[in-house]
C-alpha atoms as a PDB file:
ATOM      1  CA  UNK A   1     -98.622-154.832-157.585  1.00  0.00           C
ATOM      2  CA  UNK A   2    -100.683-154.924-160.962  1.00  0.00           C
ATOM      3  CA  UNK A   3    -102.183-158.232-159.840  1.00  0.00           C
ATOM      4  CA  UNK A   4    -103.550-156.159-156.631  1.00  0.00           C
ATOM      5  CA  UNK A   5    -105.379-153.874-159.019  1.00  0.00           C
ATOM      6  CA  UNK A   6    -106.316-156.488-161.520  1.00  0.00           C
ATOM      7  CA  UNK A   7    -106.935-159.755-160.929  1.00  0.00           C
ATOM      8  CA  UNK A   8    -106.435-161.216-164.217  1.00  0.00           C
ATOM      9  CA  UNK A   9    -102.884-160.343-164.556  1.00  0.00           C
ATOM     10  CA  UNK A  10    -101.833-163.508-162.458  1.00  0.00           C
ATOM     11  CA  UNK A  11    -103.246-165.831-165.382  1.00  0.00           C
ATOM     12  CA  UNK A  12    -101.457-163.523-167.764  1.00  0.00           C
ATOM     13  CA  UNK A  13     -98.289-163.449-166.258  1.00  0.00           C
ATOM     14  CA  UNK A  14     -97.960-166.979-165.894  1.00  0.00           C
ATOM     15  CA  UNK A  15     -98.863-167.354-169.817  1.00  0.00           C
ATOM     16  CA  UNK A  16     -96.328-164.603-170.683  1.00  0.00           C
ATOM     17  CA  UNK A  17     -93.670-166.098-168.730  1.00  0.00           C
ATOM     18  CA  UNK A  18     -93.970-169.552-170.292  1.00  0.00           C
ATOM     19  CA  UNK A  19     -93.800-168.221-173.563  1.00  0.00           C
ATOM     20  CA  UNK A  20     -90.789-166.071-172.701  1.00  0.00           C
ATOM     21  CA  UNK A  21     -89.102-168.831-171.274  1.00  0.00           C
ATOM     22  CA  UNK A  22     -89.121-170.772-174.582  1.00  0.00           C
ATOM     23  CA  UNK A  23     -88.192-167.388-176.556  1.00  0.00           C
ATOM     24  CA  UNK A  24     -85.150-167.311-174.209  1.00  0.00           C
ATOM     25  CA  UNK A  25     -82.102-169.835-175.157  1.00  0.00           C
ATOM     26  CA  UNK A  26     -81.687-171.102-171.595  1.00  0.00           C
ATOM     27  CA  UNK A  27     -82.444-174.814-172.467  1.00  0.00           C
ATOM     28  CA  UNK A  28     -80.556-174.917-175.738  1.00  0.00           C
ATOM     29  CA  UNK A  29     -78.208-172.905-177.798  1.00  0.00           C
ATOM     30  CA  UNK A  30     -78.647-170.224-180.060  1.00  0.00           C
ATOM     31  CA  UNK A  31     -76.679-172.837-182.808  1.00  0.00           C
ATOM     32  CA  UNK A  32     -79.710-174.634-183.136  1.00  0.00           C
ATOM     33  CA  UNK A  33     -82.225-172.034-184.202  1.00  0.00           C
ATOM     34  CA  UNK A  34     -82.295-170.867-188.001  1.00  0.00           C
ATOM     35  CA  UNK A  35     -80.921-167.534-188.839  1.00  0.00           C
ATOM     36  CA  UNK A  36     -83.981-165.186-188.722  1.00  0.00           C
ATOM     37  CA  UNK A  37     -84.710-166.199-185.152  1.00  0.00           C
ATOM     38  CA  UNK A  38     -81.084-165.508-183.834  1.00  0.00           C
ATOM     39  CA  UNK A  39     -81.210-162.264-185.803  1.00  0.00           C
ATOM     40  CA  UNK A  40     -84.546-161.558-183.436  1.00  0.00           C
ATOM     41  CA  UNK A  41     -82.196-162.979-180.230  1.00  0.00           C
ATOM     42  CA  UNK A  42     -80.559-159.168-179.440  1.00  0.00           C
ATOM     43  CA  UNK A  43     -84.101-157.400-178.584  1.00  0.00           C
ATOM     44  CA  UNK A  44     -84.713-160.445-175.521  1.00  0.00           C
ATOM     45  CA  UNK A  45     -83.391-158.750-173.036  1.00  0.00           C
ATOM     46  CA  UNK A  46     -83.109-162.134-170.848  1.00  0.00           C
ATOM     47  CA  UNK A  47     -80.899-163.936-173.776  1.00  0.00           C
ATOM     48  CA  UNK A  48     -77.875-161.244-173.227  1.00  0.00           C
ATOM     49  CA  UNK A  49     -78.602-162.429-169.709  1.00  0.00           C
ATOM     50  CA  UNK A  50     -78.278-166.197-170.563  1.00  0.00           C
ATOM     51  CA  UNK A  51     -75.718-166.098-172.804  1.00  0.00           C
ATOM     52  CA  UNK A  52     -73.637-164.364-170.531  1.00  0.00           C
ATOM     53  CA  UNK A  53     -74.400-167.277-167.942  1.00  0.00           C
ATOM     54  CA  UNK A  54     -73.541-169.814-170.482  1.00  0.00           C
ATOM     55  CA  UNK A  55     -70.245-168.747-171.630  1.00  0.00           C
ATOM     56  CA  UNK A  56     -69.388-168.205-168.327  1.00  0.00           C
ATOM     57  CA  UNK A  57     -70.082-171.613-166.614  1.00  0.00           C
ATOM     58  CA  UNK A  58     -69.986-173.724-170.509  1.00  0.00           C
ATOM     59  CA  UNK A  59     -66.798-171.634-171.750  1.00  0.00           C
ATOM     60  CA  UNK A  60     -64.697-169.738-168.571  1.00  0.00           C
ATOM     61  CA  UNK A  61     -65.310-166.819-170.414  1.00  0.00           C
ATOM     62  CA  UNK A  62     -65.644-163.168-168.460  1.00  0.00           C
ATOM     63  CA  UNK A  63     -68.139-161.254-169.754  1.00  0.00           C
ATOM     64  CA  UNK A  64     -67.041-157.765-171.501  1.00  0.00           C
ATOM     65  CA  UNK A  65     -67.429-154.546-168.982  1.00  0.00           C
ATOM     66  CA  UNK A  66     -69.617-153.047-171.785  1.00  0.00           C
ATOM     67  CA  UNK A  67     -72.295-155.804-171.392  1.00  0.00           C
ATOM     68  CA  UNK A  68     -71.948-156.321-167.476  1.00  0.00           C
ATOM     69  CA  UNK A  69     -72.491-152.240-167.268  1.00  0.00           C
ATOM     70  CA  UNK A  70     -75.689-153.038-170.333  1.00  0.00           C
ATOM     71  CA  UNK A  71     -77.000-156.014-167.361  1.00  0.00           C
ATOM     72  CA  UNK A  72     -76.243-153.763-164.743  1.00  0.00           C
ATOM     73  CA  UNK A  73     -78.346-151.140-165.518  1.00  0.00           C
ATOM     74  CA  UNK A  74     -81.596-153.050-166.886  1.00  0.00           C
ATOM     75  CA  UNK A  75     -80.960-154.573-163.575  1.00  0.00           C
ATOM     76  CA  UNK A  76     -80.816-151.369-161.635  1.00  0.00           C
ATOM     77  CA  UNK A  77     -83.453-149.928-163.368  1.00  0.00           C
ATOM     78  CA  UNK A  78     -85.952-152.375-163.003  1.00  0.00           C
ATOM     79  CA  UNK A  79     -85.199-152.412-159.633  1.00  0.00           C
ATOM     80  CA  UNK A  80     -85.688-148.844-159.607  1.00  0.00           C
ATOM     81  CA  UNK A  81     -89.113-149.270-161.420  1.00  0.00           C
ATOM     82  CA  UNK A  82     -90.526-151.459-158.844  1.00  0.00           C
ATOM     83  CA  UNK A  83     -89.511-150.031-155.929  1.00  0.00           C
ATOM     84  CA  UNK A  84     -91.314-146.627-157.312  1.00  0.00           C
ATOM     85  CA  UNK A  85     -94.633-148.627-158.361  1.00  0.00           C
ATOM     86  CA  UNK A  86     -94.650-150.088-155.132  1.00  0.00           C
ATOM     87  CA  UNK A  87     -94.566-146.893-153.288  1.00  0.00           C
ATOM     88  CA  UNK A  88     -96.920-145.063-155.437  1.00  0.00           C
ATOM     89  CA  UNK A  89     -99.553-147.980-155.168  1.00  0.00           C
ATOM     90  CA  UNK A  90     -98.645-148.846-151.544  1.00  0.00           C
ATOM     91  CA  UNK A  91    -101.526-146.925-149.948  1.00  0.00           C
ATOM     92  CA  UNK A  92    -103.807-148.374-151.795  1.00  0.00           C
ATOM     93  CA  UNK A  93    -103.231-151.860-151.303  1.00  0.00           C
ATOM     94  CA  UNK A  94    -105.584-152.164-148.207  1.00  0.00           C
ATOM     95  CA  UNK A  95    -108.431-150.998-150.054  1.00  0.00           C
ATOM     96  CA  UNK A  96    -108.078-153.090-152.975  1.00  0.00           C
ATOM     97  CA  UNK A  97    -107.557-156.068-150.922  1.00  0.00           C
END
């Protein structure tokens, strides 16, 4: 939607999500990193994501119902954040483009 509006934010996303992607521990471990950065790991939303991917499929381990209810509701409220930007903006979309 932003991108509609702004044009630049295509170029910026695409920066932001590279550098996200290597602040996220999808590709290695948190093991590997020193202790200052894994102390940082908790406020990446997307690394309670991963690691709950990785001990799943690298460990058989269930995640706990406290963090699938956490992931459930940054899910559900992101979903609830676009679907509300989208129909706020939505009229204007045919003038902007």
């Amino acid at each position: 939607m932003l991108n509609v509006f702004f044009r630049d934010v295509a170029q910026f996303t695409t920066v932001f999500l590279q550098i996200w992607f290597w602040l996220t521990p999808i590709v290695y471990v948190p093991n590997v990193l020193p202790p200052r950065a894994v102390a940082l790991l908790p406020l990446n939303v997307m690394a309670r994501f991963t690691s709950i991917h990785q001990a799943l499929v690298l460990h058989s381990e269930l995640p706990s119902v406290a963090e699938s209810l956490f992931l459930i509701q940054i899910t559900l409220g992101t979903l609830v954040l676009g679907i509300l930007c989208f129909r706020t903006l939505q009229r204007r979309i045919p003038d902007e483009l």
